[in-house]
PDB file of N, CA and C in Angstrom:
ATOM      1  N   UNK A   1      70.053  41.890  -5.290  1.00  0.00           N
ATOM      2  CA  UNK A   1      69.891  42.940  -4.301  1.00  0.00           C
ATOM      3  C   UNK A   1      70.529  44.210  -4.870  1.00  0.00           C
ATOM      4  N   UNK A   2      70.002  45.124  -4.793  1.00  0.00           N
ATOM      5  CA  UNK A   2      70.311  46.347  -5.658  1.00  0.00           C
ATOM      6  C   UNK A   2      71.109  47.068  -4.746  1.00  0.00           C
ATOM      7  N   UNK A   3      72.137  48.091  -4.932  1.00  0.00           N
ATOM      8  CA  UNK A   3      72.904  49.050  -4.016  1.00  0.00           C
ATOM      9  C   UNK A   3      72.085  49.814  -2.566  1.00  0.00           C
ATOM     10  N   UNK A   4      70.962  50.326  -3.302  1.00  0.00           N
ATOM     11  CA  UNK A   4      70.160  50.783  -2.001  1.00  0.00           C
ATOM     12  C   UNK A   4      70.125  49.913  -0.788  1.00  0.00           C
ATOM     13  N   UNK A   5      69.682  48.603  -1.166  1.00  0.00           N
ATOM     14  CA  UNK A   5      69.450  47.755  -0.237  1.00  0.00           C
ATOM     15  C   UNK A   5      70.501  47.550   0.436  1.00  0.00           C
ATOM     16  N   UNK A   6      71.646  47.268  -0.313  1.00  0.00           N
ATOM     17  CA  UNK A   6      72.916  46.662   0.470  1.00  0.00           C
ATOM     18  C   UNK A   6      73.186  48.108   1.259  1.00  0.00           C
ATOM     19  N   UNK A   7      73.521  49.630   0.750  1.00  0.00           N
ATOM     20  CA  UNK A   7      73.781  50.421   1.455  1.00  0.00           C
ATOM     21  C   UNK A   7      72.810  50.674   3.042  1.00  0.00           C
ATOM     22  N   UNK A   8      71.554  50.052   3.293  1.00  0.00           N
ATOM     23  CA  UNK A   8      70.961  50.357   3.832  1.00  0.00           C
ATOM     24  C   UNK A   8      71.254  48.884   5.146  1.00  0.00           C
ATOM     25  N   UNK A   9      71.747  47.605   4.345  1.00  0.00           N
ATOM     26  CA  UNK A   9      72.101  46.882   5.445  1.00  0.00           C
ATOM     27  C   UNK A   9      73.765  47.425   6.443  1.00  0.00           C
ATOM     28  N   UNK A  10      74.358  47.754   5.300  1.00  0.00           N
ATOM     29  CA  UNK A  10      75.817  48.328   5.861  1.00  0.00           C
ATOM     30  C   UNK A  10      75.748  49.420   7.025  1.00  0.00           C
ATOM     31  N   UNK A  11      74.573  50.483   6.949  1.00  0.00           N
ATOM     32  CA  UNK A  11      74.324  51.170   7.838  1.00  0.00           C
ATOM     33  C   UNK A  11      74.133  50.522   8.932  1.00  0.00           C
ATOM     34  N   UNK A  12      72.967  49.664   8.852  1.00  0.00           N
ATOM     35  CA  UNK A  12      72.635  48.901   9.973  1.00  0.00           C
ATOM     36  C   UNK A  12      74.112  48.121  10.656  1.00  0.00           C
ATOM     37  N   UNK A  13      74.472  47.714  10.112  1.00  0.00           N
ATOM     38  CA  UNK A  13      75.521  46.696  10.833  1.00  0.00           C
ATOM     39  C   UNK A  13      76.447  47.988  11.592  1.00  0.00           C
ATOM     40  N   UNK A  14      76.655  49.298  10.670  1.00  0.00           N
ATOM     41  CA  UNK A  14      77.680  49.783  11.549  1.00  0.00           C
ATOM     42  C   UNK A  14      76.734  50.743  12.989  1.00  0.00           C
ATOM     43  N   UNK A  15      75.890  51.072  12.898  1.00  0.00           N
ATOM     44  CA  UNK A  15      74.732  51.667  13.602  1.00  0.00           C
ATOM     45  C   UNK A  15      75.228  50.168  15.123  1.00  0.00           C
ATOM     46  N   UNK A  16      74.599  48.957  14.875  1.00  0.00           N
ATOM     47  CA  UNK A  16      74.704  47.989  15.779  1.00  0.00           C
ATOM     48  C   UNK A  16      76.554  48.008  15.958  1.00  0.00           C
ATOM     49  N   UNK A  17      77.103  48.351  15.442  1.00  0.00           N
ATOM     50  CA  UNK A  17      78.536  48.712  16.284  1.00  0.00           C
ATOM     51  C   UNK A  17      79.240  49.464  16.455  1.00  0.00           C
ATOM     52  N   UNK A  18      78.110  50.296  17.096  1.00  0.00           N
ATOM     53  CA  UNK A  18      78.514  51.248  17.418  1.00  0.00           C
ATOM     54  C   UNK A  18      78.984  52.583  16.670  1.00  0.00           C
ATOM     55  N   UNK A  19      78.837  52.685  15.480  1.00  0.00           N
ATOM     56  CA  UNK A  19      79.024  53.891  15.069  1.00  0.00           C
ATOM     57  C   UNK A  19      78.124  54.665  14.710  1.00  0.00           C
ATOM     58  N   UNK A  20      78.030  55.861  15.121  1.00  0.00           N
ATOM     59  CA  UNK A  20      76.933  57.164  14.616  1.00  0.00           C
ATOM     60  C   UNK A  20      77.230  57.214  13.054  1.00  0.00           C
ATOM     61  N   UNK A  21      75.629  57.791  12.186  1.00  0.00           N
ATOM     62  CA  UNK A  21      75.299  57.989  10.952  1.00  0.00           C
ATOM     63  C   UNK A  21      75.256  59.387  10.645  1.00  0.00           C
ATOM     64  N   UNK A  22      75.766  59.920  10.125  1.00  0.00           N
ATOM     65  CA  UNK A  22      75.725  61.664   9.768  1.00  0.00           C
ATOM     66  C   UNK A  22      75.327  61.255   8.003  1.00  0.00           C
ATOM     67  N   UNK A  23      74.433  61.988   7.886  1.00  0.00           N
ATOM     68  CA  UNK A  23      73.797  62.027   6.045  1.00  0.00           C
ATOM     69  C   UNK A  23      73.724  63.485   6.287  1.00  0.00           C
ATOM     70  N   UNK A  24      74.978  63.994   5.175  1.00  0.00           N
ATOM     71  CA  UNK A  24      75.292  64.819   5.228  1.00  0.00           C
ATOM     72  C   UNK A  24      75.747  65.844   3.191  1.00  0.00           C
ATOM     73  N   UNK A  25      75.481  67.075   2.611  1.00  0.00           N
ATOM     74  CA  UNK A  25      75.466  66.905   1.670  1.00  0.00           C
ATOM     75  C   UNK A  25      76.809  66.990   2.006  1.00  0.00           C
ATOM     76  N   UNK A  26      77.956  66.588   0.721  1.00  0.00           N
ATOM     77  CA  UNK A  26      79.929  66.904   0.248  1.00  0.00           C
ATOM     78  C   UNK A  26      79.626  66.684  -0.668  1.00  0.00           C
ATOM     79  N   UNK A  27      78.651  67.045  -2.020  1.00  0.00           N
ATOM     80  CA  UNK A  27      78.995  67.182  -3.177  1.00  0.00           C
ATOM     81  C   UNK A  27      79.305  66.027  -4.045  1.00  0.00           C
ATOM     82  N   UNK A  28      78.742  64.968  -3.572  1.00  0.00           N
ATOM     83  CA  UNK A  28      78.803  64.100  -4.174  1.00  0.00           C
ATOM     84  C   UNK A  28      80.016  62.718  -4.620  1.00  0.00           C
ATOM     85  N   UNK A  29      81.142  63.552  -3.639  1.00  0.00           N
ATOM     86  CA  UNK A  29      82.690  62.856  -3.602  1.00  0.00           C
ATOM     87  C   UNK A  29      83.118  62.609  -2.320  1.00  0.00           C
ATOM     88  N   UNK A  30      82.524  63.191  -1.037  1.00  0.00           N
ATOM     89  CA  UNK A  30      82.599  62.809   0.235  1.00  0.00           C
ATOM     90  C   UNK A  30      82.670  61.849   0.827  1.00  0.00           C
ATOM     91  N   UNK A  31      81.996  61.636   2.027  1.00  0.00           N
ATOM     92  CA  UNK A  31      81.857  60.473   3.504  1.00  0.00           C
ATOM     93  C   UNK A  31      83.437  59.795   3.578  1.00  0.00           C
ATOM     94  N   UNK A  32      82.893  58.729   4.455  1.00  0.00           N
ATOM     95  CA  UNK A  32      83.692  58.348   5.183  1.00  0.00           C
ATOM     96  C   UNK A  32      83.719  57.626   6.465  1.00  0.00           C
ATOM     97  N   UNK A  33      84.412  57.093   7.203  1.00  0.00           N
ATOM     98  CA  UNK A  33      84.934  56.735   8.301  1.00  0.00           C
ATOM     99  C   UNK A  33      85.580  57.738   8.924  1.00  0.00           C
ATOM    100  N   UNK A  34      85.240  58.033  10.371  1.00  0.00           N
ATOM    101  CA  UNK A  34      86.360  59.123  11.061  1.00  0.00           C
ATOM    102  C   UNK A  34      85.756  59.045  12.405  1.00  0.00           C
ATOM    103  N   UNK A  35      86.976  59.648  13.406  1.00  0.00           N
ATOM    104  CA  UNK A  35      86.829  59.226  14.737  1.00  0.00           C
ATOM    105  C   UNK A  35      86.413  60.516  15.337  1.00  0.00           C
ATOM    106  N   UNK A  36      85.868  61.697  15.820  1.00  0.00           N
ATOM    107  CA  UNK A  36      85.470  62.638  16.428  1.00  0.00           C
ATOM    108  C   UNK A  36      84.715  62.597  18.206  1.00  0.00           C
ATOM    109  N   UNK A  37      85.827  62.821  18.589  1.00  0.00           N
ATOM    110  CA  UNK A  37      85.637  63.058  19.706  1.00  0.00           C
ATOM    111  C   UNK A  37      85.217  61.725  21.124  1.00  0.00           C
ATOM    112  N   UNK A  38      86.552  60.809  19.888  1.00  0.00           N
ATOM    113  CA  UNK A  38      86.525  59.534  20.618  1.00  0.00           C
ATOM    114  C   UNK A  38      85.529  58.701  20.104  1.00  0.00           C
ATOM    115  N   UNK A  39      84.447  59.231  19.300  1.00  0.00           N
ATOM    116  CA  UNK A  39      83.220  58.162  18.951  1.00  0.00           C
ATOM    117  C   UNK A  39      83.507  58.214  17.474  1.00  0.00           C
ATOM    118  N   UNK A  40      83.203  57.128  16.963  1.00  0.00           N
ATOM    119  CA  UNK A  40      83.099  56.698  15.772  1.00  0.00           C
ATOM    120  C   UNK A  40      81.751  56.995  14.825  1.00  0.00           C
ATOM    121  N   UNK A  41      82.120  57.575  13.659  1.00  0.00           N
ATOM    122  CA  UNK A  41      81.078  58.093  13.019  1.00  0.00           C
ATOM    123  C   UNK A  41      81.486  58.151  11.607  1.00  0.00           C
ATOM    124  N   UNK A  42      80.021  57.396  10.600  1.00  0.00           N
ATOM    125  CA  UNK A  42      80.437  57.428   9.083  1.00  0.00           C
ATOM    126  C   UNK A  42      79.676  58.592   8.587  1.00  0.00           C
ATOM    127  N   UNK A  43      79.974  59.059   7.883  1.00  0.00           N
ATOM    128  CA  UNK A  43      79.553  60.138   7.427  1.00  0.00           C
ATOM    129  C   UNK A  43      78.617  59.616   5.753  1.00  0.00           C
ATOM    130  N   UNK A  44      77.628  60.066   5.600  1.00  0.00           N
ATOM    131  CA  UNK A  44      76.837  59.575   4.205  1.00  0.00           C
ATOM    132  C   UNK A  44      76.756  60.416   3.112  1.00  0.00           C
ATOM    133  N   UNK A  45      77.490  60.844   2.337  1.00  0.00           N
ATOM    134  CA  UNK A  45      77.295  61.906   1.208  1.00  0.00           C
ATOM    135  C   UNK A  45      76.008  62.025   0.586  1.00  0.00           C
ATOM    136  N   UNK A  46      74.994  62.875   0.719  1.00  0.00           N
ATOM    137  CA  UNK A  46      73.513  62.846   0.502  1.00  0.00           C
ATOM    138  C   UNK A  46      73.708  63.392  -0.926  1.00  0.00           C
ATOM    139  N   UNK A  47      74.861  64.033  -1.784  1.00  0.00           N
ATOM    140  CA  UNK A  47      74.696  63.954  -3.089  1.00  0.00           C
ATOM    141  C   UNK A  47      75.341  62.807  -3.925  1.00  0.00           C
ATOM    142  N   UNK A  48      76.345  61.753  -3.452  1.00  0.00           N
ATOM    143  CA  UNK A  48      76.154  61.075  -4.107  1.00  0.00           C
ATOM    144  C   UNK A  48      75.321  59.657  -4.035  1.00  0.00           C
ATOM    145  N   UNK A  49      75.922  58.852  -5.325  1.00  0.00           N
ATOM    146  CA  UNK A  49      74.591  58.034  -5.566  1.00  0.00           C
ATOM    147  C   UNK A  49      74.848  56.309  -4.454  1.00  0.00           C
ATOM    148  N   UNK A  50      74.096  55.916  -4.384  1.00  0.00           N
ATOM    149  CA  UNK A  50      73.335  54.340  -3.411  1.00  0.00           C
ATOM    150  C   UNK A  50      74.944  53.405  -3.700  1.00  0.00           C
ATOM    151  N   UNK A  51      76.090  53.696  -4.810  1.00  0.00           N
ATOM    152  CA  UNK A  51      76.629  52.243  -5.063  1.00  0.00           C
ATOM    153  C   UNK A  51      78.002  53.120  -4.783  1.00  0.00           C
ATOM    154  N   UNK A  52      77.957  54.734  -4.537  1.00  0.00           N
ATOM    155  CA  UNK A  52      79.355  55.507  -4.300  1.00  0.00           C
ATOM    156  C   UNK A  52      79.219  55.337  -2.654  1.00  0.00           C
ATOM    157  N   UNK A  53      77.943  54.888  -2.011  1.00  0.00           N
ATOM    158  CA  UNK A  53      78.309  55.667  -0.134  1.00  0.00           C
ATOM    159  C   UNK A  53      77.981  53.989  -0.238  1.00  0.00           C
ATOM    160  N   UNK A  54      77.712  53.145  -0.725  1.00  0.00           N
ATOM    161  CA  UNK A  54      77.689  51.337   0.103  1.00  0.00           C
ATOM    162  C   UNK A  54      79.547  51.060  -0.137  1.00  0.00           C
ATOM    163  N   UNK A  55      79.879  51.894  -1.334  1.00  0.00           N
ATOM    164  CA  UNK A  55      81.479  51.588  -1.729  1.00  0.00           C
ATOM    165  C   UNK A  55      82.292  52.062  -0.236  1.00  0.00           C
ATOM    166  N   UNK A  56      82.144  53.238   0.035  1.00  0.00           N
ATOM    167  CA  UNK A  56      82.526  53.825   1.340  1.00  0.00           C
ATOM    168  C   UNK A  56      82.043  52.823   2.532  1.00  0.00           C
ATOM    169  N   UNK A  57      80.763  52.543   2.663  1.00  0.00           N
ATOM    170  CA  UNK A  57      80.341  51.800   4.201  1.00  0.00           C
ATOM    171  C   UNK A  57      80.926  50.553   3.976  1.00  0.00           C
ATOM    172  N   UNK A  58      81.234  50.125   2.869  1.00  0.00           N
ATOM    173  CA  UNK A  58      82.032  48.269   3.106  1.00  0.00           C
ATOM    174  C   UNK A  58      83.028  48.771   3.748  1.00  0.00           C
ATOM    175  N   UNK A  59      84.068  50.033   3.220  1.00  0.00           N
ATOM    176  CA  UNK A  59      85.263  50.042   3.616  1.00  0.00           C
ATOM    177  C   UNK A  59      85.105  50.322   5.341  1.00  0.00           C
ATOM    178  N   UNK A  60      84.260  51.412   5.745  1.00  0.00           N
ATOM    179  CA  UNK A  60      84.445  51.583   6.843  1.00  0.00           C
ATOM    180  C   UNK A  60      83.558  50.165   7.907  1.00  0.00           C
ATOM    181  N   UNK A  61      83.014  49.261   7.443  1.00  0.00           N
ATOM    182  CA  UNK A  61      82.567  47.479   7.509  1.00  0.00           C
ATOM    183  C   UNK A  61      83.631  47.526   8.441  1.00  0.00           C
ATOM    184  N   UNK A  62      85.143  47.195   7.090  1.00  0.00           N
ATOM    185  CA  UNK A  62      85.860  46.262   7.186  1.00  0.00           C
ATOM    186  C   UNK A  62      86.665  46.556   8.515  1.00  0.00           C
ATOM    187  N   UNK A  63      86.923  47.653   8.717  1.00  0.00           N
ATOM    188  CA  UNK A  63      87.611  48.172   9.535  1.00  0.00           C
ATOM    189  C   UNK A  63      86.719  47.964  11.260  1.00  0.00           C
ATOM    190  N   UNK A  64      85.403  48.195  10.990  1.00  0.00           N
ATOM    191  CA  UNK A  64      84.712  48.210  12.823  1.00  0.00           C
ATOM    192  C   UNK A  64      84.236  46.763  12.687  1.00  0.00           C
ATOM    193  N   UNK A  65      83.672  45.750  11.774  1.00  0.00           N
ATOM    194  CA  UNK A  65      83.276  44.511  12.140  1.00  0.00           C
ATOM    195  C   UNK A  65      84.427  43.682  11.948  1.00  0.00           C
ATOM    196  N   UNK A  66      84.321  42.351  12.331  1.00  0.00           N
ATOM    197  CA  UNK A  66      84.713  41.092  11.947  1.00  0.00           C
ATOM    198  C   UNK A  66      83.753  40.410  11.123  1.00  0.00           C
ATOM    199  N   UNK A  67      83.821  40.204  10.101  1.00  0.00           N
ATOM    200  CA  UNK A  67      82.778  39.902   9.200  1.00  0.00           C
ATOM    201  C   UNK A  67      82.026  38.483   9.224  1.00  0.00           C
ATOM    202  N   UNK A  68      83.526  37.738   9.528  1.00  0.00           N
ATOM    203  CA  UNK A  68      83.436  36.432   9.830  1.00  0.00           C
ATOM    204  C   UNK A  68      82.869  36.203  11.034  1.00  0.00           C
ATOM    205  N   UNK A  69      82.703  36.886  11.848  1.00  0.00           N
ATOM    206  CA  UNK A  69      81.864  36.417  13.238  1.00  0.00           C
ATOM    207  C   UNK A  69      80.443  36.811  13.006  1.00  0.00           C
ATOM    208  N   UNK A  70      79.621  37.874  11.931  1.00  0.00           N
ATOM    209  CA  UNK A  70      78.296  38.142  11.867  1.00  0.00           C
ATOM    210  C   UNK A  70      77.535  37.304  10.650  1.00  0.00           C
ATOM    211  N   UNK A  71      76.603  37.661  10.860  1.00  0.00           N
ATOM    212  CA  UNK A  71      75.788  36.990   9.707  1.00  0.00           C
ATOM    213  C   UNK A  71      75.276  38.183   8.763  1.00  0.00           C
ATOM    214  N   UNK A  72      75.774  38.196   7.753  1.00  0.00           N
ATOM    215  CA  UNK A  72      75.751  39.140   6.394  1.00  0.00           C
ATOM    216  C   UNK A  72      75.338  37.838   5.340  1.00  0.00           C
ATOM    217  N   UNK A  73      73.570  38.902   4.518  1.00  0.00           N
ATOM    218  CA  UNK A  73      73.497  38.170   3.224  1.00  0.00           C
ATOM    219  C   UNK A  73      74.628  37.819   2.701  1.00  0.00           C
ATOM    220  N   UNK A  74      74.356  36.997   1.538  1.00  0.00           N
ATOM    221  CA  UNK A  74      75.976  36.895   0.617  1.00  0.00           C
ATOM    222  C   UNK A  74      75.736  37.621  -0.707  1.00  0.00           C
ATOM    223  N   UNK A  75      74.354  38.113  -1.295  1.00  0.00           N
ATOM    224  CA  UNK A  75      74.841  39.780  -1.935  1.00  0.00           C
ATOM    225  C   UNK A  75      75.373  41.368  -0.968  1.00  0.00           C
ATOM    226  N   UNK A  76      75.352  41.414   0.435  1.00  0.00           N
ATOM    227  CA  UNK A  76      76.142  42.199   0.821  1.00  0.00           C
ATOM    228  C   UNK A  76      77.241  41.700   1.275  1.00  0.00           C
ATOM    229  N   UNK A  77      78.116  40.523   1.795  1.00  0.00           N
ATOM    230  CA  UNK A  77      79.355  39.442   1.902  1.00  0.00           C
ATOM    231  C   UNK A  77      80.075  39.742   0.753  1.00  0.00           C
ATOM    232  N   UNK A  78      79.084  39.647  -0.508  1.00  0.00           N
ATOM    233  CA  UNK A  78      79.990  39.381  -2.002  1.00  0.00           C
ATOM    234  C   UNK A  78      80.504  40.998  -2.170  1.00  0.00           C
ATOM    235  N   UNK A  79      79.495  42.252  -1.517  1.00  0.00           N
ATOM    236  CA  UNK A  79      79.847  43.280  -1.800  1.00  0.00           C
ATOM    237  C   UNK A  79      81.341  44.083  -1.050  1.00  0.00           C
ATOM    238  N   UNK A  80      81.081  43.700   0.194  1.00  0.00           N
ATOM    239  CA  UNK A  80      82.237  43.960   0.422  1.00  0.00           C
ATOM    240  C   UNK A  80      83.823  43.247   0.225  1.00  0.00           C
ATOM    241  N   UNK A  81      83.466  42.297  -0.108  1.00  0.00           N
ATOM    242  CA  UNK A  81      84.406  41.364  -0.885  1.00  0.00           C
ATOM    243  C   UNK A  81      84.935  41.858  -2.197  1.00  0.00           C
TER     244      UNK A  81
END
C-alpha cells in the first residue's frame, strides 16, 4: 500500500472522529493537529509530499482514536506503529 493510500485512509478515520480536514498550502513543512474553537481540526500541507502529511495524520491518529478498538488495514496499523 503506497503513502497516498494510507494518507487517504488516516483522513478518513479522523474525518469519522470527528475531526475537520483543512488542505491547506505551509510550504511544504506544515499541518498538524490543533484545537480551534473547541473543534478539532488537522490541517494537510498541500505542498508537501503523500509520506510527510500520513507522517503527521498517524500522529494526530494516535492522539483522537483508540486504535485498538477500530479496524485499521495492517499496512496502515504497521504505519502508524
Amino acid at each position: 500500500m503506497d503513502d497516498s493510500l494510507i494518507l487517504e485512509e488516516l483522513l478518513t478515520l479522523l474525518e469519522q472522529n470527528g475531526v475537520s480536514i483543512r488542505r491547506e498550502e505551509m510550504g511544504g513543512s506544515g499541518g498538524g493537529l490543533c484545537k480551534i474553537s473547541g473543534k478539532q481540526v488537522c490541517f494537510v500541507d498541500n505542498d508537501a509530499n503523500s509520506s510527510q502529511n500520513a507522517s503527521i495524520c498517524a500522529r494526530a491518529v494516535e492522539k483522537v482514536v483508540d486504535i485498538e478498538e477500530v479496524y485499521l488495514r495492517p499496512a496502515v496499523r504497521e504505519f502508524i506503529g
